[in-house]
Protein backbone atom coordinates (compact mmCIF):
# COMPACT_ATOMS: atom_id res chain seq x y z
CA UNK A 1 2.09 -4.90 7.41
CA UNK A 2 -0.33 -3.99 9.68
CA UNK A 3 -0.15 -6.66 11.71
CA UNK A 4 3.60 -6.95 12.04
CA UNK A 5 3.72 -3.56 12.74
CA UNK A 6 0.86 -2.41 14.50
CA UNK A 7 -1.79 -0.22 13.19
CA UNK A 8 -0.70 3.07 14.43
CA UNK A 9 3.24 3.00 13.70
CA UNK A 10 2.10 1.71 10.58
CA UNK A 11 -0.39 4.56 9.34
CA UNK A 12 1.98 7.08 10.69
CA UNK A 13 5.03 5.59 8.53
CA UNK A 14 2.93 4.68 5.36
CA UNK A 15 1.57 8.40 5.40
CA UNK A 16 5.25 9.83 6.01
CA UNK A 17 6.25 7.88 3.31
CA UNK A 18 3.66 8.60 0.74
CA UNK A 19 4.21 12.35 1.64
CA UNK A 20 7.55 11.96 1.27
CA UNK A 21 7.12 10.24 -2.45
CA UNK A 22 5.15 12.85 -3.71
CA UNK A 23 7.68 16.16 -2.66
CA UNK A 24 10.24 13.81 -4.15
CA UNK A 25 7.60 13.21 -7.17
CA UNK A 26 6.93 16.82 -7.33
CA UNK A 27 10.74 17.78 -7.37
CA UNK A 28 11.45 15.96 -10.44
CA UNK A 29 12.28 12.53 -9.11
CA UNK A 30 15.65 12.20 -8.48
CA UNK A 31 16.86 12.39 -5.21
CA UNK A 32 20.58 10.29 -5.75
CA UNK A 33 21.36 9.26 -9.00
CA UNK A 34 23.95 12.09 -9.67
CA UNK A 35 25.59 11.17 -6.66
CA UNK A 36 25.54 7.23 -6.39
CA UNK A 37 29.01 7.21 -8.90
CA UNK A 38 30.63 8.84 -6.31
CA UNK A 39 30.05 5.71 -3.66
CA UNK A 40 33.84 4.45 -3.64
CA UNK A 41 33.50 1.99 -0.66
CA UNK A 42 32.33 -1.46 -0.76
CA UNK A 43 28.61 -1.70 -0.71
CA UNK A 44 26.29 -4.81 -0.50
CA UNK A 45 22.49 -4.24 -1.52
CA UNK A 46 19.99 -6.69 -0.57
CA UNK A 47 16.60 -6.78 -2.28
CA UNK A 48 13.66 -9.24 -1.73
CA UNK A 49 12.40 -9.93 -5.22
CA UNK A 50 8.69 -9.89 -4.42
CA UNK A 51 9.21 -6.25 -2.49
CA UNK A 52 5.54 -4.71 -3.17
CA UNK A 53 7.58 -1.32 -2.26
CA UNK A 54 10.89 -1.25 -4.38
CA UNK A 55 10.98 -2.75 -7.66
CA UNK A 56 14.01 -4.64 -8.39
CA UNK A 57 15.45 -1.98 -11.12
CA UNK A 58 16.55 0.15 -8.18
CA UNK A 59 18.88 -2.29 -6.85
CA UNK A 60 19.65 -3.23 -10.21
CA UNK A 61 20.87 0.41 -10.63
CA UNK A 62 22.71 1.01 -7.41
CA UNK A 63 25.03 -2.02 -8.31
CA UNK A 64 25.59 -0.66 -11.83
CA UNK A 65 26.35 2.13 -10.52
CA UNK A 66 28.60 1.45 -7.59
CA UNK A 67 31.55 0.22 -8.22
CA UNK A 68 32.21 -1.72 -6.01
CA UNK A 69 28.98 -2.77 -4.88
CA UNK A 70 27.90 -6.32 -4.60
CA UNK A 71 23.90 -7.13 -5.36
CA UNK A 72 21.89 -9.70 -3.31
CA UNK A 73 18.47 -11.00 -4.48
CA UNK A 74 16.80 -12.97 -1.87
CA UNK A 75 14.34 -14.88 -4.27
CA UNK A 76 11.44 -15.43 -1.59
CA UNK A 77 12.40 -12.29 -0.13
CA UNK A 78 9.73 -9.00 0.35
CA UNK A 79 10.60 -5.53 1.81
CA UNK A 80 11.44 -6.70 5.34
CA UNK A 81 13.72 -9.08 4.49
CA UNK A 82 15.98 -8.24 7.96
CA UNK A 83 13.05 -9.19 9.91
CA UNK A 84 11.14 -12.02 8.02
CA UNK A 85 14.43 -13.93 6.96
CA UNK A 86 16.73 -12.25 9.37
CA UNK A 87 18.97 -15.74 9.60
CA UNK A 88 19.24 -15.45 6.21
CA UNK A 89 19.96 -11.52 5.75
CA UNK A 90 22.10 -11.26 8.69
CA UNK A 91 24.62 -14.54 7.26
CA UNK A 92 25.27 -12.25 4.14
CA UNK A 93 25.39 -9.26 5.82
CA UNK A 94 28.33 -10.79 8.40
CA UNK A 95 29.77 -12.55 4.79
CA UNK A 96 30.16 -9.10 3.61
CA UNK A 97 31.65 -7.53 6.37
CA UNK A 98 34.27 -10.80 7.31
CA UNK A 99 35.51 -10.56 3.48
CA UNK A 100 38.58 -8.59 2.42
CA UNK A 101 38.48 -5.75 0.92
CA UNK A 102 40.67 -4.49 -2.02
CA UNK A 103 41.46 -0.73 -1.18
């Protein structure tokens, strides 16, 4: 990641988000699950099944638990799927918005 990003955006953001992980870590954990059943508009998650950051049961749970949420799993797919496959990730994203929506 390094080298996409550079080395000094990138040890800035990885220490941000480790800090960040461990208040959430040492608050219990949760920082959305009581409030994802109250999503009520469409919602498309994308997830990159080899993601070294976000394991798959978290998009797993966001669909089961948004109603009307539609889940994505790029198969070859890591955490920076909108930059490494962007052709692919922006033709679902624009598939998504283009589709009608039952209000």
């Amino acid at each position: 990641m390094i080298k996409l990003y550079g080395e000094k955006y990138f040890r800035e953001t990885w220490l941000c988000w480790v800090n960040t992980c461990l208040e959430i870590y040492e608050s219990g954990g949760d920082i959305c699950k009581n409030l994802v059943d109250k999503i009520k508009c469409p919602t498309l998650i994308i997830h990159g099944k080899l993601d070294p950051m976000v394991r798959l049961d978290h998009a797993e749970y966001l669909h089961n638990h948004i109603k009307k949420s539609r889940l994505v799993i790029m198969e070859d797919g890591k955490h920076n799927l909108h930059l490494r496959h962007f052709h692919k990730f922006n033709s679902i994203v624009e598939e998504f918005l283009s589709a009608e929506i039952e209000v």
